[in-house]
Protein backbone atom coordinates (compact mmCIF):
# COMPACT_ATOMS: atom_id res chain seq x y z
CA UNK A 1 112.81 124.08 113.58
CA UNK A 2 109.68 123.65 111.51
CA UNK A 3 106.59 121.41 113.22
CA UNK A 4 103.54 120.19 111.49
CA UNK A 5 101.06 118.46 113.47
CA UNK A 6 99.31 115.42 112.12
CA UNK A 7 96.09 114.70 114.93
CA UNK A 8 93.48 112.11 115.35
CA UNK A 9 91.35 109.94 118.08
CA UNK A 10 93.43 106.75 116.22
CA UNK A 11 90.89 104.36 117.37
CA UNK A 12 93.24 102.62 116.55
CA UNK A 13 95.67 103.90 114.06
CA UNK A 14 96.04 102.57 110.74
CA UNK A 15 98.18 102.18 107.98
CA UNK A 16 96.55 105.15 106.41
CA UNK A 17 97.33 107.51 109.33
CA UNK A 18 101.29 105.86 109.69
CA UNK A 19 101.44 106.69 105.85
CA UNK A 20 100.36 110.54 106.38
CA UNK A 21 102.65 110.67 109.76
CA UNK A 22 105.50 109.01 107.41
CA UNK A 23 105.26 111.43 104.70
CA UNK A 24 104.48 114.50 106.80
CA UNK A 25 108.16 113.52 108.67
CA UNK A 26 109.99 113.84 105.53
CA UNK A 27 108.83 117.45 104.67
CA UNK A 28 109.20 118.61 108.53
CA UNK A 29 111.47 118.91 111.23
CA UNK A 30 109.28 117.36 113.85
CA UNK A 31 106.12 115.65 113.66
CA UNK A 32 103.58 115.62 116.19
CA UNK A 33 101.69 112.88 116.62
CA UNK A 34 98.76 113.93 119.31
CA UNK A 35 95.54 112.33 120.05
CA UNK A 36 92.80 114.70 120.49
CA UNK A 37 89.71 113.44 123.09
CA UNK A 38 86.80 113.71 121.41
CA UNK A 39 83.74 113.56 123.79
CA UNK A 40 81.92 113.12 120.77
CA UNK A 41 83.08 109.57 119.65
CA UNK A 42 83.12 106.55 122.24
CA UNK A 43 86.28 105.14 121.68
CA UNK A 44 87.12 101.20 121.80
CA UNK A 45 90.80 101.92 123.68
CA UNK A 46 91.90 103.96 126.23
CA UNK A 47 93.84 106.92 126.07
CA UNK A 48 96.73 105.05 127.19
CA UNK A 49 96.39 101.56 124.88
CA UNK A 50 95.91 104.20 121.16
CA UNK A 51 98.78 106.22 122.73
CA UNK A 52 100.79 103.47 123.15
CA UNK A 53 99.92 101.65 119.57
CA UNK A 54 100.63 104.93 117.80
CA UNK A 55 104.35 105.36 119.41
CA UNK A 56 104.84 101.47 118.55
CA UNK A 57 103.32 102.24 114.81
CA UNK A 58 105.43 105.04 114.42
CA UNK A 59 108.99 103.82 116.49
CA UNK A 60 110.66 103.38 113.26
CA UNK A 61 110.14 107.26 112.23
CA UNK A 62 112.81 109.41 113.92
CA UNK A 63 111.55 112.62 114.14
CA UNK A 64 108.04 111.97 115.50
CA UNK A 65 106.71 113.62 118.71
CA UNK A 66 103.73 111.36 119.83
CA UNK A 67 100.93 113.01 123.16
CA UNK A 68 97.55 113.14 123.85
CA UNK A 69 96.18 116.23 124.24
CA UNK A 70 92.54 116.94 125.97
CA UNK A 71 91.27 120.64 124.74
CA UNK A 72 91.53 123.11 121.29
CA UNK A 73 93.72 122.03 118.63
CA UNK A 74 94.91 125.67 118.26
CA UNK A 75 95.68 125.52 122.23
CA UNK A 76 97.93 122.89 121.72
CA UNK A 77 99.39 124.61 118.81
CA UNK A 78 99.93 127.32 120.11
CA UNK A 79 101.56 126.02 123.35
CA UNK A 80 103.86 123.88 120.83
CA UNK A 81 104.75 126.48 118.56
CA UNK A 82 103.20 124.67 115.41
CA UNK A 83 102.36 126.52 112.46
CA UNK A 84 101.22 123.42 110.38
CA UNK A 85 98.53 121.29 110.96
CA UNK A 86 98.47 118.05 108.34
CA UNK A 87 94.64 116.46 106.92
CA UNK A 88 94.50 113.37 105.37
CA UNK A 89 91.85 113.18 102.80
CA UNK A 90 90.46 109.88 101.71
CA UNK A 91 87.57 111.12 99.45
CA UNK A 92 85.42 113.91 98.65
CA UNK A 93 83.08 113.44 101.37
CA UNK A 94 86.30 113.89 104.20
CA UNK A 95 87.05 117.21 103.03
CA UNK A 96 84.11 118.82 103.75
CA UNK A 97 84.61 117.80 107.45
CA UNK A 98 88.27 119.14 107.50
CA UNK A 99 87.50 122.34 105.52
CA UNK A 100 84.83 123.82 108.03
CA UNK A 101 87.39 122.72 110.92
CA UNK A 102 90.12 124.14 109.31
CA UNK A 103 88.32 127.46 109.15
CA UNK A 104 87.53 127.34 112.55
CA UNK A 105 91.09 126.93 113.83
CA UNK A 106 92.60 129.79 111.13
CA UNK A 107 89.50 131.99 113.15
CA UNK A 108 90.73 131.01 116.41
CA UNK A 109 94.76 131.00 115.81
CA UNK A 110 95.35 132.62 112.62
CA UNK A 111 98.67 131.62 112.54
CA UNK A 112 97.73 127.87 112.45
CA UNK A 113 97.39 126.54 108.25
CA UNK A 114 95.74 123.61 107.45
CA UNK A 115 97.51 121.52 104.43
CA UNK A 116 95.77 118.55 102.88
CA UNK A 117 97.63 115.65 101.89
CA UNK A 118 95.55 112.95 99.78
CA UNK A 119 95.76 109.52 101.19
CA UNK A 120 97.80 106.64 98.92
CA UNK A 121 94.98 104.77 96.81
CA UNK A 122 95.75 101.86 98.74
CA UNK A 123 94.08 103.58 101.49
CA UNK A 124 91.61 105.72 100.34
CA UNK A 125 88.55 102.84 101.72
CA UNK A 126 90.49 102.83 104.67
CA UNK A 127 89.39 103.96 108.55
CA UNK A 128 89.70 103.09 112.29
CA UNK A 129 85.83 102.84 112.08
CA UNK A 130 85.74 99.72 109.34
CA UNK A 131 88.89 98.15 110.24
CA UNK A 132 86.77 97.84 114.10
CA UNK A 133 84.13 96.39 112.37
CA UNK A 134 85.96 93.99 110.24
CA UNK A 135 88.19 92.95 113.33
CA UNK A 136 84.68 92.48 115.40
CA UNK A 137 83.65 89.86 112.41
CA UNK A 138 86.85 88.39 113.28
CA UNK A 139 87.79 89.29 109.36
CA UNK A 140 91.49 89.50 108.15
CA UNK A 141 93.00 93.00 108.83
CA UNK A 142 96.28 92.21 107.78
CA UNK A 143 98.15 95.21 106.07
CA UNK A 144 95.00 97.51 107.33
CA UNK A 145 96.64 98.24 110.88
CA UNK A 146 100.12 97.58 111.74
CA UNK A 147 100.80 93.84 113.51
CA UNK A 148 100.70 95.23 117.02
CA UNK A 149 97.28 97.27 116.57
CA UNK A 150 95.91 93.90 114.61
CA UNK A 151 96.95 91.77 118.22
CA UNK A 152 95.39 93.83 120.26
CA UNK A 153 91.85 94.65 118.25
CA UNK A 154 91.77 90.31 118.04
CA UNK A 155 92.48 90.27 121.81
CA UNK A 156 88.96 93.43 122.08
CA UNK A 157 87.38 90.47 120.39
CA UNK A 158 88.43 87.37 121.42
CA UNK A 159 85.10 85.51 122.12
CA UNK A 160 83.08 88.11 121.01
């Protein structure tokens, strides 16, 4: 059985990350979904609410594993027996990012490849960071996040 692993904080998740998870199922066995904690990034959900809107974003997709996971992506690999770790790119400027961590993980587990799959156009402006600030202008998200993420970032900000 072949396993890529698509990962993310998904504060919240968007329609860009269900499209990745969506087309990373079709080319693999089983997809794992995990959210990484990043003590670098001050999230606006829990643990528990993104885990919970990223099984409900991605019910409808059969093969999908979805966890949180608190330590080294190449741990977790490892411990999961994944071979295949899946990037979105929306631009230029995210590979960069990706690149320097994907050499990092082939250094620590060089077992682990990193494949980049470019984001649909319709996404490419798209992240968890704008669609927060949008949502905390109390601006129209519709089609950004899927309808259960949208509730719950207008309930973060009712009153607000």
């Amino acid at each position: 059985m072949t396993s890529a692993l698509c990962s993310g904080s998904f504060d919240p998740i968007t329609m860009g990350h269900v499209d990745i998870i969506e087309r990373t199922a079709q080319m693999f066995d089983r997809c794992h979904v995990t959210l990484f904690v990043n003590a670098e990034k001050h999230p606006l959900f829990t643990v528990a609410e993104r885990l919970e809107m990223a099984r409900d974003a991605t019910q409808h997709i059969k093969n999908v594993v979805v966890g949180a996971y608190e330590g080294l992506l190449t741990e977790y690999c490892r411990a999961n027996h994944i071979r295949v770790v899946i990037k979105g790119l929306r631009a230029v400027s995210d590979f960069e990012h990706e690149f320097i961590m994907a050499q990092m993980n082939k250094h620590l587990n060089p077992h682990v490849e990193t494949l980049f799959m470019m984001t649909q156009p319709a996404y490419a402006f798209l992240s968890s960071s704008i669609v927060k600030e949008v949502a905390g202008w109390h601006g129209d998200i519709t089609g950004l996040v899927p309808p259960s993420v949208a509730r719950r970032l207008q309930a973060k900000f009712e009153g607000a």
